[in-house]
PDB file of N, CA and C in Angstrom:
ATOM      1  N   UNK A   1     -17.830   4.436  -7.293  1.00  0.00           N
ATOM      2  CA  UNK A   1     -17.093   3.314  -6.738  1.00  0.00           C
ATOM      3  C   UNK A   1     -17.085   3.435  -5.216  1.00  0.00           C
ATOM      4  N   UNK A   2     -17.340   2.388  -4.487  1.00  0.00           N
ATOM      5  CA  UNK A   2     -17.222   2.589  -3.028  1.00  0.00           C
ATOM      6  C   UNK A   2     -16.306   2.576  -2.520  1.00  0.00           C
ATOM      7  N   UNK A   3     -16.028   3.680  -1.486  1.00  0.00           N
ATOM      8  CA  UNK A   3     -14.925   4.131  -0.673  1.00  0.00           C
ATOM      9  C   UNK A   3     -13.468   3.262  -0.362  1.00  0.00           C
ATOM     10  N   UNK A   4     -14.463   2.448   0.138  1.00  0.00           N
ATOM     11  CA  UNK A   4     -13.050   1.126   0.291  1.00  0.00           C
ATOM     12  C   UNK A   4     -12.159   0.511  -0.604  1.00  0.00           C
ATOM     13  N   UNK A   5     -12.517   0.895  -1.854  1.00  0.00           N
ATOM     14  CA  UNK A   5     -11.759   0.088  -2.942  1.00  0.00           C
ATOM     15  C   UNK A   5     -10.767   1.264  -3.090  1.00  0.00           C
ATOM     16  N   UNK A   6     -10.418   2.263  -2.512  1.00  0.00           N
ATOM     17  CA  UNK A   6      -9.529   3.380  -2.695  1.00  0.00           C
ATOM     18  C   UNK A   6      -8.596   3.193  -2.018  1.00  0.00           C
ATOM     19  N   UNK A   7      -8.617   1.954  -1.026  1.00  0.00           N
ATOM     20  CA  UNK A   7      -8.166   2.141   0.065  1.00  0.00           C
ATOM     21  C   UNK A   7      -7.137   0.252  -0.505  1.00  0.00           C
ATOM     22  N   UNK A   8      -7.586  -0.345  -1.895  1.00  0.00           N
ATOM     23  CA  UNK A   8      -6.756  -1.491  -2.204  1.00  0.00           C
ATOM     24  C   UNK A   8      -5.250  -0.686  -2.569  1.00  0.00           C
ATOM     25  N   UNK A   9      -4.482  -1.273  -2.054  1.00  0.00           N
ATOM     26  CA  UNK A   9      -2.846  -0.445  -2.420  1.00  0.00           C
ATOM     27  C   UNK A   9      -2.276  -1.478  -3.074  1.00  0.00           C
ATOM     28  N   UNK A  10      -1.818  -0.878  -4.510  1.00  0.00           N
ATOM     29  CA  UNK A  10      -1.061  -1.469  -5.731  1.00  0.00           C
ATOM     30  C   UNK A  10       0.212  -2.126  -4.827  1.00  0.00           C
ATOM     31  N   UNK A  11       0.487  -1.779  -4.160  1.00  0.00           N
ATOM     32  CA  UNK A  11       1.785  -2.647  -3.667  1.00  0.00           C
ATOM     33  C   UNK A  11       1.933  -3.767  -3.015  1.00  0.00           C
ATOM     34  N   UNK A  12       0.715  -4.081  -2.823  1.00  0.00           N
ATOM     35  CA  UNK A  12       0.198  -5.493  -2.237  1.00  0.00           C
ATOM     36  C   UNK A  12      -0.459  -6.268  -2.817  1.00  0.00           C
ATOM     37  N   UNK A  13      -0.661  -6.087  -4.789  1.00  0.00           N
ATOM     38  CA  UNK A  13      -1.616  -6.986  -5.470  1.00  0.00           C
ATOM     39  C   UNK A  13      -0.934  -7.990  -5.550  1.00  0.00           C
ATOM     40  N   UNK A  14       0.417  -8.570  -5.797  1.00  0.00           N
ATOM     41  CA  UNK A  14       1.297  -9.546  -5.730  1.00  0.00           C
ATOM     42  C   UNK A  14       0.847 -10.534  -4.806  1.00  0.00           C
ATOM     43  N   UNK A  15       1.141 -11.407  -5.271  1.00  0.00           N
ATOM     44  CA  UNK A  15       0.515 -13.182  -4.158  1.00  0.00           C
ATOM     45  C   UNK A  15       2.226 -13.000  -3.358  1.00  0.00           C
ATOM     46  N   UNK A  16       3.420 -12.367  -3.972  1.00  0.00           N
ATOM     47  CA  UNK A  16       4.713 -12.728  -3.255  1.00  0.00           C
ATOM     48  C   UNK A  16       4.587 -11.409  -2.322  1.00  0.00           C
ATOM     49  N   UNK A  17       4.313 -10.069  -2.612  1.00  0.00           N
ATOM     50  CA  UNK A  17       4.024  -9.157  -1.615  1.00  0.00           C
ATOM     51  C   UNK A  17       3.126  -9.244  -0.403  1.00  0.00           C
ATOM     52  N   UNK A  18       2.456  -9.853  -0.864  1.00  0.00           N
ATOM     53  CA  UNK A  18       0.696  -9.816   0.138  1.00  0.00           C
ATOM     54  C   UNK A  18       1.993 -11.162   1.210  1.00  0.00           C
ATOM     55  N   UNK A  19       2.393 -11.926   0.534  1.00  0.00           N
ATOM     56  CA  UNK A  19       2.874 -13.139   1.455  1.00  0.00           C
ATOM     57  C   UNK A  19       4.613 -12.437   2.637  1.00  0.00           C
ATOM     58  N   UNK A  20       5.357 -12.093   2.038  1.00  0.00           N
ATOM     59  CA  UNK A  20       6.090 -11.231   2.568  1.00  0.00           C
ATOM     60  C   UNK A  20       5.483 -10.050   3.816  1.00  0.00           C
ATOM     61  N   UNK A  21       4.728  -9.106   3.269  1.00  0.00           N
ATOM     62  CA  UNK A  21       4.214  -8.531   4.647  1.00  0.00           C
ATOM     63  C   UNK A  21       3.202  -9.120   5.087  1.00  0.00           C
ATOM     64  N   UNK A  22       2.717 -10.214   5.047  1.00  0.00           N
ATOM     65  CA  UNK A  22       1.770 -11.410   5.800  1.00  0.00           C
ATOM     66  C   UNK A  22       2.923 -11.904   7.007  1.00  0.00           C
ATOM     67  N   UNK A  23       4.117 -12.783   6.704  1.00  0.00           N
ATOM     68  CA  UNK A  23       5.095 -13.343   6.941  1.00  0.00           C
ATOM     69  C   UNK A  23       5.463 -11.871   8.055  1.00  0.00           C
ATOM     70  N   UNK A  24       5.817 -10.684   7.927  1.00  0.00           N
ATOM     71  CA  UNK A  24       6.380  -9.539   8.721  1.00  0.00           C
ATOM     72  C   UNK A  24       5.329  -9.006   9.632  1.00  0.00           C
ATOM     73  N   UNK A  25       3.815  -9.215   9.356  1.00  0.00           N
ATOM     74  CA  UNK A  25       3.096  -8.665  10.407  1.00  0.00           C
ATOM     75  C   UNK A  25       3.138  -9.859  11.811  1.00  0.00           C
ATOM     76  N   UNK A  26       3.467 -11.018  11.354  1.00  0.00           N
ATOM     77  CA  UNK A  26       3.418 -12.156  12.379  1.00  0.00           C
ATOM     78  C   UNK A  26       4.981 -12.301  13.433  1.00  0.00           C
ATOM     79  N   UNK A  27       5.637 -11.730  12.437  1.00  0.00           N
ATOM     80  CA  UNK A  27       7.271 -11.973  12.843  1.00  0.00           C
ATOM     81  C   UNK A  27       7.817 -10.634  12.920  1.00  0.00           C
ATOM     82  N   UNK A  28       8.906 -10.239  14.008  1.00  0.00           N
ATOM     83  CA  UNK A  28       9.271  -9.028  13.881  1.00  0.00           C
ATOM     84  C   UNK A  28      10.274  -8.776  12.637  1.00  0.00           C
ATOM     85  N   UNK A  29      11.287  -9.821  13.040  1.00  0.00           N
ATOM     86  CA  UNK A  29      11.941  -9.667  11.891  1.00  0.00           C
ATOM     87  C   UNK A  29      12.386 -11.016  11.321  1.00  0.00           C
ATOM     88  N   UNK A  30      12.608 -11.088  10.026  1.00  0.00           N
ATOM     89  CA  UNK A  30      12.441 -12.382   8.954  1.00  0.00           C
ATOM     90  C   UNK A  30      14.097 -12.257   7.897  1.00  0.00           C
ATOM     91  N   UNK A  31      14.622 -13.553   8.032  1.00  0.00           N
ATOM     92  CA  UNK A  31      15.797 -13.334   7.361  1.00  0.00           C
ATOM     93  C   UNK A  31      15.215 -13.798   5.809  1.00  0.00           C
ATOM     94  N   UNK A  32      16.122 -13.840   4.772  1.00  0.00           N
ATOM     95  CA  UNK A  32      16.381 -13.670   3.461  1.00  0.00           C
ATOM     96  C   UNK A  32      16.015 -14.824   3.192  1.00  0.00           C
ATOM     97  N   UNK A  33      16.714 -16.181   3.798  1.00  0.00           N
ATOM     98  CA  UNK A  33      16.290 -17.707   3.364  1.00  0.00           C
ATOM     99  C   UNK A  33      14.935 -18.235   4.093  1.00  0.00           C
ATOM    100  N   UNK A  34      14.574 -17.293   5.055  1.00  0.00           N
ATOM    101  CA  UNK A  34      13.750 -17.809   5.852  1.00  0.00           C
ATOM    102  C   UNK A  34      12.032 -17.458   4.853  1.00  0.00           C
ATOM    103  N   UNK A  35      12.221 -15.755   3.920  1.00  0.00           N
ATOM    104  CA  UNK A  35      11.058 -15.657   3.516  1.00  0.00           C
ATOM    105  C   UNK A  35      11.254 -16.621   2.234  1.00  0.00           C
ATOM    106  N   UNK A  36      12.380 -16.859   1.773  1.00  0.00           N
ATOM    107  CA  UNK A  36      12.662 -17.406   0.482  1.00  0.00           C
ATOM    108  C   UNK A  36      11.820 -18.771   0.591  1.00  0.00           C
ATOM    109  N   UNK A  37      12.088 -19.792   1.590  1.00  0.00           N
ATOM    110  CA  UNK A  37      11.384 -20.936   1.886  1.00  0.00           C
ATOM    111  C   UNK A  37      10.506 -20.942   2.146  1.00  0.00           C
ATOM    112  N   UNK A  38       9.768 -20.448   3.390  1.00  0.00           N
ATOM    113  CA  UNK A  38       8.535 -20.016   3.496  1.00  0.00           C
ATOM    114  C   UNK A  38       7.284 -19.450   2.241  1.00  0.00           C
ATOM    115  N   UNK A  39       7.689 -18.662   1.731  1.00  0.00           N
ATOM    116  CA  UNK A  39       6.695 -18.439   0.237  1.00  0.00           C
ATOM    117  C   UNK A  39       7.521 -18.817  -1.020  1.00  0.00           C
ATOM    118  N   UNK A  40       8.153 -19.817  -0.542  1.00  0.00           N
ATOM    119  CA  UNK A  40       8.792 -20.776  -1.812  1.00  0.00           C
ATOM    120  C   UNK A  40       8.799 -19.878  -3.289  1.00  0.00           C
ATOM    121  N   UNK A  41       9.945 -18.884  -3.284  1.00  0.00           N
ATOM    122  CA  UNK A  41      10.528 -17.748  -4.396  1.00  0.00           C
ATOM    123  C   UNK A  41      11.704 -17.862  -4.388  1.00  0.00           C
ATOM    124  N   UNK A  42      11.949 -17.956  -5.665  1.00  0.00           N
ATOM    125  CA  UNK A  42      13.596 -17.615  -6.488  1.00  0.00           C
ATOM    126  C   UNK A  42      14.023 -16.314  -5.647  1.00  0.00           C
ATOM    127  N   UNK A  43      15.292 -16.501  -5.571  1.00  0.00           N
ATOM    128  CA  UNK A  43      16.236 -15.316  -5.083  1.00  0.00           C
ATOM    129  C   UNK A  43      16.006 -14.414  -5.551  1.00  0.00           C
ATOM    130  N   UNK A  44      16.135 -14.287  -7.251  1.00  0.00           N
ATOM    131  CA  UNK A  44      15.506 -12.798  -8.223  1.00  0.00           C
ATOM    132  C   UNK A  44      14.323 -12.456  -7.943  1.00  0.00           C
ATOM    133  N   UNK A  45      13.375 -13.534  -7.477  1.00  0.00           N
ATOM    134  CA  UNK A  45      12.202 -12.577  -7.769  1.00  0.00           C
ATOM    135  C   UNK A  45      11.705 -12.065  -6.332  1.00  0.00           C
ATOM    136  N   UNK A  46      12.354 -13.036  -5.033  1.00  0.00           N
ATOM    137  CA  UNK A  46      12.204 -12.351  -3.890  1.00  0.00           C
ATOM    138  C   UNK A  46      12.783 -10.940  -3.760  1.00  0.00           C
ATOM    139  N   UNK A  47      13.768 -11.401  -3.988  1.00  0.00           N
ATOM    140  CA  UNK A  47      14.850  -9.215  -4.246  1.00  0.00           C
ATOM    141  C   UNK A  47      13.696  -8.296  -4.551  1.00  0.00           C
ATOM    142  N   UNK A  48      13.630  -8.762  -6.035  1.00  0.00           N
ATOM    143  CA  UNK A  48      12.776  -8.011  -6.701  1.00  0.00           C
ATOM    144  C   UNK A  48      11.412  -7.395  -5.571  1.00  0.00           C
ATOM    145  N   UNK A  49      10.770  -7.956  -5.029  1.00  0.00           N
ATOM    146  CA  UNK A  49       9.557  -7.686  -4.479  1.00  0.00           C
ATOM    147  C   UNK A  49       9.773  -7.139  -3.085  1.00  0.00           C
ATOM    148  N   UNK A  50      11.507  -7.397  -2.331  1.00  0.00           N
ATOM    149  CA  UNK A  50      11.959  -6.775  -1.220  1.00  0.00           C
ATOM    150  C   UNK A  50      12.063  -5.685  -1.419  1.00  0.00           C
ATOM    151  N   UNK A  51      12.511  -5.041  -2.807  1.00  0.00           N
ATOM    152  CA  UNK A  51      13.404  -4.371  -2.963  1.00  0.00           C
ATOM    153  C   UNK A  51      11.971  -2.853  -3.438  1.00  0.00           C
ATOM    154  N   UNK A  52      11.269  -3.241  -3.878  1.00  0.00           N
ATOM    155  CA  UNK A  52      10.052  -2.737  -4.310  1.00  0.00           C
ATOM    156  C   UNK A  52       9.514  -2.373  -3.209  1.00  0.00           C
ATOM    157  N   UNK A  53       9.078  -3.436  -1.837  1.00  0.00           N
ATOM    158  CA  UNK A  53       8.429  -2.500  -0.260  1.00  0.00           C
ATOM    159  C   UNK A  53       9.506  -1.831  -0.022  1.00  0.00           C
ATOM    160  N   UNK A  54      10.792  -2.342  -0.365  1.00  0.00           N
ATOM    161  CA  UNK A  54      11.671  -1.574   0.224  1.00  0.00           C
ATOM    162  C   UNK A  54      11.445   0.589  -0.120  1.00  0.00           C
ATOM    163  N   UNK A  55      11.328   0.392  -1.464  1.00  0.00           N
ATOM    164  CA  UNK A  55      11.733   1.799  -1.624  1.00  0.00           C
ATOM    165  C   UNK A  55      10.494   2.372  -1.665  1.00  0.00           C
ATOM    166  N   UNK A  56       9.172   1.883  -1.048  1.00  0.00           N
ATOM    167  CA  UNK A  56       8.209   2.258  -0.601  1.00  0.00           C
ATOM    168  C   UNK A  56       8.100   2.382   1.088  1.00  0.00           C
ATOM    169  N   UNK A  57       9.026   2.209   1.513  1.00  0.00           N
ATOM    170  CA  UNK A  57       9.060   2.760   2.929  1.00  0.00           C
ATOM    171  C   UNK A  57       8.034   1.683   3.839  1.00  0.00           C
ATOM    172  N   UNK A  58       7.903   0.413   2.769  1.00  0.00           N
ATOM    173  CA  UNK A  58       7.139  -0.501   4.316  1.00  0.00           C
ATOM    174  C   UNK A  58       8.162  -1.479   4.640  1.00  0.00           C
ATOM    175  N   UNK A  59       9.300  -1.414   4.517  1.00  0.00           N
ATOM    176  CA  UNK A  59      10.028  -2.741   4.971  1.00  0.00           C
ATOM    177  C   UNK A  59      11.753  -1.752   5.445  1.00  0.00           C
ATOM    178  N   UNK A  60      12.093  -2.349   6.394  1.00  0.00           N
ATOM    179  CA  UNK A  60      13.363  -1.784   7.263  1.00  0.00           C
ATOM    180  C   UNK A  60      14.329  -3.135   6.603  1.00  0.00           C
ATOM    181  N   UNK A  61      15.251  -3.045   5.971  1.00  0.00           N
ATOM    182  CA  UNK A  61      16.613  -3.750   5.759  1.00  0.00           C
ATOM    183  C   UNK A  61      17.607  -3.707   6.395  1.00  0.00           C
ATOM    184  N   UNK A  62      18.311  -4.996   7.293  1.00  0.00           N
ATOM    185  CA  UNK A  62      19.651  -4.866   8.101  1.00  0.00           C
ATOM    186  C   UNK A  62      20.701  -5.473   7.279  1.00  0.00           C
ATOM    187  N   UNK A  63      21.691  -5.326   7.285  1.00  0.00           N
ATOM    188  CA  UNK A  63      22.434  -6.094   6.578  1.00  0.00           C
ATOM    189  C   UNK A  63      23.802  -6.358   7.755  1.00  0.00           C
ATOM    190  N   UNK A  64      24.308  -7.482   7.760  1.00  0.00           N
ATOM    191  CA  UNK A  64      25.512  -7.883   8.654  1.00  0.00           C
ATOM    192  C   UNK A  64      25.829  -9.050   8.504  1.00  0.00           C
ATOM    193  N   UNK A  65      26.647  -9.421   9.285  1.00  0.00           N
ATOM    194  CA  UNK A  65      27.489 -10.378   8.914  1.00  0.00           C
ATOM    195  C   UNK A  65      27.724 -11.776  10.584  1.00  0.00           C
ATOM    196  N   UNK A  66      26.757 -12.552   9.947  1.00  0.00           N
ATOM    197  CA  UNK A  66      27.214 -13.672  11.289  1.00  0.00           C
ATOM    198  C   UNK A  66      28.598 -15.002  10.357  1.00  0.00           C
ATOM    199  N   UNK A  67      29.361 -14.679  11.453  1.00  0.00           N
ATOM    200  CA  UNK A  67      30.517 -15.195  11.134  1.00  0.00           C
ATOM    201  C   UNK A  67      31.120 -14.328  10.307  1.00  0.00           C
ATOM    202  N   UNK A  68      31.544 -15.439   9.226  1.00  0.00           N
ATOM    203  CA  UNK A  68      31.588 -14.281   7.937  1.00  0.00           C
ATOM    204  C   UNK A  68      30.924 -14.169   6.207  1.00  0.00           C
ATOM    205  N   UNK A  69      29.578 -15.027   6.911  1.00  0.00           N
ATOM    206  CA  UNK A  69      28.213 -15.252   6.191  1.00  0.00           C
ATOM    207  C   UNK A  69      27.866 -13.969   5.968  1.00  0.00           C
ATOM    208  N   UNK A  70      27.234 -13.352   4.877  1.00  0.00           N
ATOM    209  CA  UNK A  70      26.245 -12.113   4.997  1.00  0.00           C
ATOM    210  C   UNK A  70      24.506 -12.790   5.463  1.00  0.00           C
ATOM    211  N   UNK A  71      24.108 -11.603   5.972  1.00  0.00           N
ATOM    212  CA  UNK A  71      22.935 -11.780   6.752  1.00  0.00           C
ATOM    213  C   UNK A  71      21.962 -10.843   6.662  1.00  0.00           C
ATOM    214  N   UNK A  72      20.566 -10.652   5.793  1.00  0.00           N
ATOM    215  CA  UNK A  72      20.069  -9.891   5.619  1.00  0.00           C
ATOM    216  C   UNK A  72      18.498 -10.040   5.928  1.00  0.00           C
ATOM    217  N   UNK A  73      18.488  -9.258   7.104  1.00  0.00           N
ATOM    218  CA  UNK A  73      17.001  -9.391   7.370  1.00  0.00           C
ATOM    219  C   UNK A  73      15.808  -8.443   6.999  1.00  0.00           C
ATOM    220  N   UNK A  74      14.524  -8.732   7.701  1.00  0.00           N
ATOM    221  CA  UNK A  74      13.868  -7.440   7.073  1.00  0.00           C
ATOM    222  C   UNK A  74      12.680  -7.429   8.291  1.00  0.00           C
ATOM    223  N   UNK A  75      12.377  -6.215   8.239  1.00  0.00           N
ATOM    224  CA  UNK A  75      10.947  -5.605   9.318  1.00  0.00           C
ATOM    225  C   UNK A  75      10.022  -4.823   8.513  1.00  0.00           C
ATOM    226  N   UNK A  76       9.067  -5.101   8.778  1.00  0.00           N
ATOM    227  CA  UNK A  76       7.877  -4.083   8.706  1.00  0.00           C
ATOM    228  C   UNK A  76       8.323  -2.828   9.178  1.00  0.00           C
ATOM    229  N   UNK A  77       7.963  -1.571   8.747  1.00  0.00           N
ATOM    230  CA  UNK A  77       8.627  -0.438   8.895  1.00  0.00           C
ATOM    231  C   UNK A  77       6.756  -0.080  10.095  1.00  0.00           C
ATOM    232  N   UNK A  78       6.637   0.817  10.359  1.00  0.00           N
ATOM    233  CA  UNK A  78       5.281   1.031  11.344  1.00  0.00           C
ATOM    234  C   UNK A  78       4.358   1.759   9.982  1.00  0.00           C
ATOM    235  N   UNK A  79       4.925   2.541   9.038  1.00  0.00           N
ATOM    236  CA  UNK A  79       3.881   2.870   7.514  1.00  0.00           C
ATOM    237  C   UNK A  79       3.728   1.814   7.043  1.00  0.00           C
ATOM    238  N   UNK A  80       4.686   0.588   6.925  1.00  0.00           N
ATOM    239  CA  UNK A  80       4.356  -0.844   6.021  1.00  0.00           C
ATOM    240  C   UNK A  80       3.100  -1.635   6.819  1.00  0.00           C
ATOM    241  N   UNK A  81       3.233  -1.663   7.883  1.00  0.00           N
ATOM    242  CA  UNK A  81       2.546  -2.162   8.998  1.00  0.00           C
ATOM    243  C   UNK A  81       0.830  -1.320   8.604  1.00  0.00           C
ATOM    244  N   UNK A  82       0.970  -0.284   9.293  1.00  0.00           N
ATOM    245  CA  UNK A  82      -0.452   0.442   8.500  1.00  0.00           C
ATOM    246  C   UNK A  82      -1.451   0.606   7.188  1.00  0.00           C
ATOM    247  N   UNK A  83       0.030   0.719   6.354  1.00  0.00           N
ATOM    248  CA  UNK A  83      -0.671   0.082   4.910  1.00  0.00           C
ATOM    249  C   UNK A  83      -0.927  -0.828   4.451  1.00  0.00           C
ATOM    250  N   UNK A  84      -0.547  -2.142   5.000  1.00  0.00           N
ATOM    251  CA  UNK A  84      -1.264  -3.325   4.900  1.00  0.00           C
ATOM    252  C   UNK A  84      -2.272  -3.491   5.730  1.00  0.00           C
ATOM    253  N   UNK A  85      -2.654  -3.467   6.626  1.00  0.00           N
ATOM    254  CA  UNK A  85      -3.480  -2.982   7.337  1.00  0.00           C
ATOM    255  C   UNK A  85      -4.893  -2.616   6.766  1.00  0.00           C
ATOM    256  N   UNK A  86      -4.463  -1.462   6.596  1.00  0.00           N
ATOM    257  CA  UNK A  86      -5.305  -0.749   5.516  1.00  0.00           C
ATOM    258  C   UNK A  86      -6.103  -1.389   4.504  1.00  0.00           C
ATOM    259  N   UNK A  87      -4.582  -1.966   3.560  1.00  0.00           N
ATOM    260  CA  UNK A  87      -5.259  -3.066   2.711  1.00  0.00           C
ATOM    261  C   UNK A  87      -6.051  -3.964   2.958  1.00  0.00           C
ATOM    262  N   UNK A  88      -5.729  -4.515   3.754  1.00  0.00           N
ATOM    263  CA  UNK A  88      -6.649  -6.331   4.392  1.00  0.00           C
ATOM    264  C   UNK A  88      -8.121  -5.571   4.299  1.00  0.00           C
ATOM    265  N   UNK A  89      -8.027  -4.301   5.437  1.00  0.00           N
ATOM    266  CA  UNK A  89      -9.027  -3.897   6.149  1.00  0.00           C
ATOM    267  C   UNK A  89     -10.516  -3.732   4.495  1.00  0.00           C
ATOM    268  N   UNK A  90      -9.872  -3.025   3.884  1.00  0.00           N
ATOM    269  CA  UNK A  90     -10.772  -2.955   2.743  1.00  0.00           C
ATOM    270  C   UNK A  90     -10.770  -4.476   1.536  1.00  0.00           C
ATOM    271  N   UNK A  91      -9.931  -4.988   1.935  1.00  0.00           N
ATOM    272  CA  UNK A  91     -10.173  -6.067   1.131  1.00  0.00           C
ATOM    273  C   UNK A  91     -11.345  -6.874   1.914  1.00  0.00           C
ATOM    274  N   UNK A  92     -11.201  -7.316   2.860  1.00  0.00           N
ATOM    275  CA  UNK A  92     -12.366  -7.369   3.560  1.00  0.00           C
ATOM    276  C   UNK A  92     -13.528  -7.070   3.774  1.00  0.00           C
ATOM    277  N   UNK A  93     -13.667  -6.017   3.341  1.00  0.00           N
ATOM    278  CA  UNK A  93     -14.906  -4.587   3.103  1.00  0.00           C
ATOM    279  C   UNK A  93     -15.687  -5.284   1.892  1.00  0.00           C
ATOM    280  N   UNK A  94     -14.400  -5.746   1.169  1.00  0.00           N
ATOM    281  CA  UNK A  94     -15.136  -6.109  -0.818  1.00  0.00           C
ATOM    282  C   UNK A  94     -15.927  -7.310  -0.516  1.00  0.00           C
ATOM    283  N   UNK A  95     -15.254  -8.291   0.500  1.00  0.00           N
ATOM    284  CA  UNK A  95     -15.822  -9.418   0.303  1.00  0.00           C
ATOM    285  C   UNK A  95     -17.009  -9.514   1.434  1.00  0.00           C
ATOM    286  N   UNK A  96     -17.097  -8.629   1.954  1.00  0.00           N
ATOM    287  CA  UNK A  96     -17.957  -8.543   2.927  1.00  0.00           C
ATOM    288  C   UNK A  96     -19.492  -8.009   2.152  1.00  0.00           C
ATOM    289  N   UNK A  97     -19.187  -6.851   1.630  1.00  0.00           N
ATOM    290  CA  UNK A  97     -20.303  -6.240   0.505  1.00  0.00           C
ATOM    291  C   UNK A  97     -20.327  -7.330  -0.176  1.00  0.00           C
ATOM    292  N   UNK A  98     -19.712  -7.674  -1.118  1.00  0.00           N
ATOM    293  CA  UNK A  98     -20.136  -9.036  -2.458  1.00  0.00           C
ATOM    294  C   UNK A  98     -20.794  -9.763  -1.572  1.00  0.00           C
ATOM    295  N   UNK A  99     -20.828 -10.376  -0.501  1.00  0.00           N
ATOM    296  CA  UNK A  99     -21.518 -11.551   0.122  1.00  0.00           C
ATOM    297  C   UNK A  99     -23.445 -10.997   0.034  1.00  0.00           C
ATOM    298  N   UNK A 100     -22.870  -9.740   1.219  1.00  0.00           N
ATOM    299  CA  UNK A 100     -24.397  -9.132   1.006  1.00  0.00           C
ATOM    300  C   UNK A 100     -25.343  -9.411  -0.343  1.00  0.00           C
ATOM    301  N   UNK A 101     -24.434  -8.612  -1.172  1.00  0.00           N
ATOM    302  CA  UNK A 101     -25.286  -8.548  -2.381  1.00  0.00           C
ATOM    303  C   UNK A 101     -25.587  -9.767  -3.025  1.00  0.00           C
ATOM    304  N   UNK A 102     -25.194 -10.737  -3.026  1.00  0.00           N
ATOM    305  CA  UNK A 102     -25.039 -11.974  -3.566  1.00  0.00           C
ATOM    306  C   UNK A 102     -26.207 -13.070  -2.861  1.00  0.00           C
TER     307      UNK A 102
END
């Protein structure tokens, strides 16, 4: 198998993951309703997929309070940042080879 496909990371096969740290490499930091609308996801299943980079160490969580609204944003952590990165970089690689060969 060629090198680069070692380099696809399970944590980004998701169309709502890949869109979330898509959305965080462009923006420093991204609130809760803002990714919710933007990649148009249910509350459960956005959590769900925050909560997943989360305990993989690519996404930084703030939590506070404007007014007396809760307010929860999120960042690319600088490993989340690299490992997507990473990813694109070899996803790119695949479609770059398939073209060749094709």
């Amino acid at each position: 198998m060629k090198a680069y496909l070692e380099h696809i990371n399970k944590a980004f096969e998701s169309r709502a993951r890949l869109g979330i740290m898509s959305v965080l490499m462009v923006e420093e930091r991204v609130d809760f309703s803002t990714l919710k609308d933007t990649l148009q996801l249910t509350d459960g299943n956005l959590a769900s997929h925050l909560r997943a980079l989360e305990e993989a160490e690519y996404l930084q969580v703030e939590k506070q309070f404007v007014g007396r609204k809760p307010n929860t944003t999120y960042q690319a952590t600088e490993t989340g940042r690299e490992a997507f990165q990473e990813h694109l970089d070899a996803l790119e690689q695949l479609i770059l080879n398939n073209r060749k060969e094709n």
